[in-house]
Protein backbone atom coordinates (compact mmCIF):
# COMPACT_ATOMS: atom_id res chain seq x y z
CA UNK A 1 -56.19 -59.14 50.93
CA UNK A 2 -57.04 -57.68 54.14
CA UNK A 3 -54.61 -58.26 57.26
CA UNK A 4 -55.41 -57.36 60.90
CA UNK A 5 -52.62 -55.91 63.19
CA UNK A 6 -52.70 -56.55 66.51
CA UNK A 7 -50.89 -53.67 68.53
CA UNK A 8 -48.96 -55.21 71.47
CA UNK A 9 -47.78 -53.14 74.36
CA UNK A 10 -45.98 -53.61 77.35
CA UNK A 11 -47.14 -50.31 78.86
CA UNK A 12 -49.33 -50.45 81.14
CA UNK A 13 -50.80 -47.24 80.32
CA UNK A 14 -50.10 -44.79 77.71
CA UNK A 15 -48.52 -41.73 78.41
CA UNK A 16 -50.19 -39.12 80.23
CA UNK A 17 -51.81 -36.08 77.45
CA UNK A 18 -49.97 -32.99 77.10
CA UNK A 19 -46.52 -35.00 78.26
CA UNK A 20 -43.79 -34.87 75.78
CA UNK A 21 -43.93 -38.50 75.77
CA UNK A 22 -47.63 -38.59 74.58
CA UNK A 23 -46.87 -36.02 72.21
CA UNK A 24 -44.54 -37.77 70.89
CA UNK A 25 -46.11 -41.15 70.64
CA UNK A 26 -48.93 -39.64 69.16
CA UNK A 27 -46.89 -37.79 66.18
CA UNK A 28 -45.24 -40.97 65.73
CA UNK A 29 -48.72 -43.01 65.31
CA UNK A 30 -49.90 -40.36 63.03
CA UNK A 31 -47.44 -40.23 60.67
CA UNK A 32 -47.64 -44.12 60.47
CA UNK A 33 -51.36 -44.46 59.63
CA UNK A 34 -51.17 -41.02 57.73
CA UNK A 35 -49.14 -42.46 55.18
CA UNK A 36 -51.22 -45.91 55.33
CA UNK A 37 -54.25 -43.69 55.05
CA UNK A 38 -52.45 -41.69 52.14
CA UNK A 39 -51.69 -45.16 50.10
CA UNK A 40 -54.75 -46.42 50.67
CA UNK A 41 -54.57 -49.46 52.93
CA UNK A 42 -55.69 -48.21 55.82
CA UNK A 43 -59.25 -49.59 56.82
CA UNK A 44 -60.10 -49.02 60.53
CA UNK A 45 -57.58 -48.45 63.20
CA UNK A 46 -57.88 -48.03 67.04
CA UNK A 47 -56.38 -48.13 70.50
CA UNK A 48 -58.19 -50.15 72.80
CA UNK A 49 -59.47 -49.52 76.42
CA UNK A 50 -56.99 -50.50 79.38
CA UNK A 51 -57.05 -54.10 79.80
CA UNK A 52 -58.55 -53.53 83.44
CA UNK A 53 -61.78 -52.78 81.67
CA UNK A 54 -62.06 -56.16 79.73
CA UNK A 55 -64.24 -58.60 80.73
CA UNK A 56 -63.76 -62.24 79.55
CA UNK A 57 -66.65 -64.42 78.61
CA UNK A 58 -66.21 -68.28 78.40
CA UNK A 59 -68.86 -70.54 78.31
CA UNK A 60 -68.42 -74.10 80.27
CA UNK A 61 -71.12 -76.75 80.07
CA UNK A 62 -73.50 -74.24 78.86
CA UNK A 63 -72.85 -72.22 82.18
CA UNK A 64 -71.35 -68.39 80.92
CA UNK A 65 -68.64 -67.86 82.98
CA UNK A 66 -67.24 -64.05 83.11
CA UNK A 67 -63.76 -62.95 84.42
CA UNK A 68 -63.05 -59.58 84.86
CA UNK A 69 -59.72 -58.63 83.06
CA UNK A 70 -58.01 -60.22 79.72
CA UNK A 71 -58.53 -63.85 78.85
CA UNK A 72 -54.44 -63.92 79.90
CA UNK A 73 -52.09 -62.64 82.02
CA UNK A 74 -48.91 -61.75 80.39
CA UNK A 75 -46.24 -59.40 79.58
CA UNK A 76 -47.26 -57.79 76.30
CA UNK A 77 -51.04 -56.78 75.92
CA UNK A 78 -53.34 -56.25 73.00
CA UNK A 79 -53.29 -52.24 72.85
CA UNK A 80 -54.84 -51.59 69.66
CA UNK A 81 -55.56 -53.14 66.05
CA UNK A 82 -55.71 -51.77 62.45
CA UNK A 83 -56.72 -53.26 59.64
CA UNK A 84 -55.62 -52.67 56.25
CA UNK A 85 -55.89 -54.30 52.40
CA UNK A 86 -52.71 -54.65 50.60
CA UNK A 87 -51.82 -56.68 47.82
CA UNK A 88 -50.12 -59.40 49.74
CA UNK A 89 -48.31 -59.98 53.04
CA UNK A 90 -45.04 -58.70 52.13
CA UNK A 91 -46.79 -55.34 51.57
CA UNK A 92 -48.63 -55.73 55.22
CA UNK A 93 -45.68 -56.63 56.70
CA UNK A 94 -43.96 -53.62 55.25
CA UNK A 95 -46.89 -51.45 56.66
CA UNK A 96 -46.76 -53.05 60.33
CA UNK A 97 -43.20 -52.00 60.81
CA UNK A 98 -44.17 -48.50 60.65
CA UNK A 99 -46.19 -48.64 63.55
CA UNK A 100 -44.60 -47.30 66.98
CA UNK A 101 -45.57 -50.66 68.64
CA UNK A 102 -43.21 -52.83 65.98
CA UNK A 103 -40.27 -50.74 68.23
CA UNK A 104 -42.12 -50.57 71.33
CA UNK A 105 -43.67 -54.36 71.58
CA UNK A 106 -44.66 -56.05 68.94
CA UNK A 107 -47.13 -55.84 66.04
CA UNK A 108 -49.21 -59.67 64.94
CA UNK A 109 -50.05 -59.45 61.76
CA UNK A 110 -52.84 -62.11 60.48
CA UNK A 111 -54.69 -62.29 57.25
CA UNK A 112 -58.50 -62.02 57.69
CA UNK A 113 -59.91 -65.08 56.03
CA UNK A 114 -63.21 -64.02 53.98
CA UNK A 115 -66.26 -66.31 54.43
CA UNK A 116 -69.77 -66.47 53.11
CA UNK A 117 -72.40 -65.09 55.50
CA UNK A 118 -75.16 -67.89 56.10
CA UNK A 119 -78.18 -67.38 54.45
């Protein structure tokens, strides 16, 4: 079953490159999904952009209303996502603690429910 982290942050930024902070951070994250990528349950994973560069689309009696900035204002921030295939959530659970963020924030961990594509 595949399971999509969500990588919450309460940075607002990550540290700055060639800091021992960053370098840090970043051994830490790549001995995480490494070891996912080693066992085999790593799919895709990604930091995102700085949440001042999101844009938020709604749509309101068929007028398409954009925001600029997340579709929320709070705390902890999407940062990143992974997603991975284990055998069940115990196993994805298991995985998500690994992650820097499960000490630093928080990591959401959601099955991805499989549907049929329309045809």
């Amino acid at each position: 079953m595949r399971y999509l982290f969500l990588l919450h942050t309460s940075r607002p930024a990550l540290p700055e490159p060639g800091t021992q902070a960053f370098d840090e951070l970043h051994a830490d994250w790549s001995a995480s999904t490494e070891a996912m990528a080693r066992a085999g349950v790593l799919i895709e994973c990604a930091p995102l952009g700085p949440v001042d560069a999101a844009t938020t689309v709604r749509v309101r009696g068929g007028e398409t209303l954009l925001t600029d900035g997340p579709a929320a204002e709070i705390k902890e921030q999407v940062g990143g996502y992974a997603v991975v295939d284990c055998t069940d959530l115990d196993e994805a659970l298991r995985w998500a603690a690994t992650l820097p963020a499960a000490r630093d924030a928080s990591v959401e961990v959601r099955p991805i429910l499989t549907v049929e594509a329309p045809t």
